[in-house]
Protein backbone atom coordinates (compact mmCIF):
# COMPACT_ATOMS: atom_id res chain seq x y z
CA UNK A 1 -7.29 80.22 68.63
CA UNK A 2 -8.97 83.16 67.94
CA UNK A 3 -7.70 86.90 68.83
CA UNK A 4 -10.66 87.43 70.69
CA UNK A 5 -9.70 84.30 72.84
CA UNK A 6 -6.51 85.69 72.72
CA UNK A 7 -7.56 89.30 73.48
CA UNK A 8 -4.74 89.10 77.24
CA UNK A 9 -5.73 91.78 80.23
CA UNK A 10 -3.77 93.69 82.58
CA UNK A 11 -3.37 91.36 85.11
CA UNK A 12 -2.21 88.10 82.67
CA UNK A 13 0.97 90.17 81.68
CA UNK A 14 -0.26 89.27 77.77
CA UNK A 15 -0.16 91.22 74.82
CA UNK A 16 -3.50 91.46 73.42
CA UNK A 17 -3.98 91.79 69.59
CA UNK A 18 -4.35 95.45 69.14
CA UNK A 19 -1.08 96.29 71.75
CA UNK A 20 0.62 93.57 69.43
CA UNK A 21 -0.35 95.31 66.16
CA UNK A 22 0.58 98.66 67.33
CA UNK A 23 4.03 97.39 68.59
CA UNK A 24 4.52 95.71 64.66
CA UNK A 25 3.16 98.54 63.13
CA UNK A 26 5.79 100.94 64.90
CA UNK A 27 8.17 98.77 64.22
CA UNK A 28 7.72 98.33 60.49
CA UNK A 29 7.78 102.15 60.57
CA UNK A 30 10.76 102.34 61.98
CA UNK A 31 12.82 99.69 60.07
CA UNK A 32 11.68 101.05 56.67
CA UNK A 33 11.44 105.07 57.32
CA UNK A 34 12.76 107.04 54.75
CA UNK A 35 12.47 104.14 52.24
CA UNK A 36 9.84 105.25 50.10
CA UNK A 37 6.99 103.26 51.97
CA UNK A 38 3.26 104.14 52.09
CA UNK A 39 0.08 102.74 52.33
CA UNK A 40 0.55 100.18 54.92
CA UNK A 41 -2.22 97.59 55.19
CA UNK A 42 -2.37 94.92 57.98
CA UNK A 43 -2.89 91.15 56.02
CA UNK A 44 -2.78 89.00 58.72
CA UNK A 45 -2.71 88.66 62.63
CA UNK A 46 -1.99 84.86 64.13
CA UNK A 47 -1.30 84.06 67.67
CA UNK A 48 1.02 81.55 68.54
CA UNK A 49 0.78 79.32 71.46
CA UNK A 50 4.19 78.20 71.50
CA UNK A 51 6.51 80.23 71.85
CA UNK A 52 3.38 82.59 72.74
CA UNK A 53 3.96 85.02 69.70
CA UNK A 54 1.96 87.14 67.17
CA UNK A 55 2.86 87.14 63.57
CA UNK A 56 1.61 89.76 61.90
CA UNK A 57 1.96 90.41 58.05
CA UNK A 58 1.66 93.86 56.53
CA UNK A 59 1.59 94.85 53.07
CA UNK A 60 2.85 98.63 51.64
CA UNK A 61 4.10 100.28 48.43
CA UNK A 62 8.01 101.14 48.04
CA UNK A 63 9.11 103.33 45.80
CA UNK A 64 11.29 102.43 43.27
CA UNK A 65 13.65 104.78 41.49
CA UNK A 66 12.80 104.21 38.01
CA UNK A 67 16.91 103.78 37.16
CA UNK A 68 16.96 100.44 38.99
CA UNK A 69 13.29 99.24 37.14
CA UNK A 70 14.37 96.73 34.21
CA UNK A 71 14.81 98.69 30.62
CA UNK A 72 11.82 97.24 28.77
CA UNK A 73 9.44 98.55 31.53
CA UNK A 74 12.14 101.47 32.38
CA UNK A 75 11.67 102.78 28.57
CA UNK A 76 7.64 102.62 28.98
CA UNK A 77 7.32 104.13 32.60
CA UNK A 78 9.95 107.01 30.68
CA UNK A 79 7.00 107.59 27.97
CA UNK A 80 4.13 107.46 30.95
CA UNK A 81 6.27 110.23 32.46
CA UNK A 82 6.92 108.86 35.78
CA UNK A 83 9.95 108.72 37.67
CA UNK A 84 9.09 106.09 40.06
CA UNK A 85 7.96 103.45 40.35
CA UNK A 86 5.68 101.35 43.31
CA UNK A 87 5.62 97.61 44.30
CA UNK A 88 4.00 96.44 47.06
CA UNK A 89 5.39 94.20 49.17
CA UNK A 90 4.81 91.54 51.77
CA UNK A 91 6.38 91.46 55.78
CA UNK A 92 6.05 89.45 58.85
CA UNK A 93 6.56 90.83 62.14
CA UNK A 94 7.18 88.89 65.35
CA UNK A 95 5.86 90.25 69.04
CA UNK A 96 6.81 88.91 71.87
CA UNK A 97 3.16 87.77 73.42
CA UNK A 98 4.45 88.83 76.87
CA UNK A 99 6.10 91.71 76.90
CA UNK A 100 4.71 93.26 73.33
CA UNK A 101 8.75 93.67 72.02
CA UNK A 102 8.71 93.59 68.23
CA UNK A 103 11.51 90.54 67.41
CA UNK A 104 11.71 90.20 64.00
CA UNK A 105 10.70 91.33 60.56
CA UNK A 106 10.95 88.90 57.50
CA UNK A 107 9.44 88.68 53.87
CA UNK A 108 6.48 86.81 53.33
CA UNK A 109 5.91 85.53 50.23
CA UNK A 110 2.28 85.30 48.70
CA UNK A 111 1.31 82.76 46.44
C-alpha cells in the first residue's frame, strides 16, 4: 500500500506518513544525541497493515574517535591529520500507526 493510501486524517485516529516520520525522526534524535551523529537522511518509509506500523529507516554519520579506528587505517587517518573519523550507519524505527509512539529502533543492515 502506498503512503498516499496510507496518508490517515483526523477523524480515523491514524498516523499519516509525515506525523510518523516526524515522531521517528525525534526519536532517533533523542536516542543518539550527543553521539557524534549528523546528517540524517530518511531511506525508507513502509506501512504495515498488521500490526498497523511504519518502519522507517534512516541513515547518518557517527563520529568515530580515531583511537578506537583499527591501526592500519588509524596510522593513515594520523598522516591525513584527522582525528575522527565518520561511518554512516543504517536504523529502523517503529511507530505505532495509531497513536504515532515511536516503539523501537534497530540496525538495518544494507546489502
Amino acid at each position: 500500500m502506498s503512503a498516499e493510501e496510507n496518508s490517515g486524517d483526523a477523524n480515523s485516529g491514524s498516523v499519516d506518513v509525515k506525523q510518523a516520520i516526524g515522531a521517528a525522526n525525534a526519536f532517533l534524535q533523542a536516542v543518539f544525541a550527543g553521539q557524534g551523529v549528523r546528517d540524517i537522511r530518511l531511506e525508507e518509509v513502509e506501512f504495515n497493515e498488521v500490526p498497523h506500523q511504519w518502519q522507517i529507516t534512516f541513515s547518518f554519520l557517527r563520529s568515530i574517535p580515531i583511537e578506537e579506528i583499527p591501526a592500519p587505517q588509524r596510522a593513515i587517518e594520523s598522516v591525513l591529520g584527522n582525528r575522527t573519523k565518520y561511518c554512516r550507519e543504517y536504523k529502523s524505527v517503529v511507530v505505532d500507526g495509531q497513536n504515532g509512539e515511536a516503539k523501537s529502533i534497530k540496525m538495518r543492515s544494507v546489502v
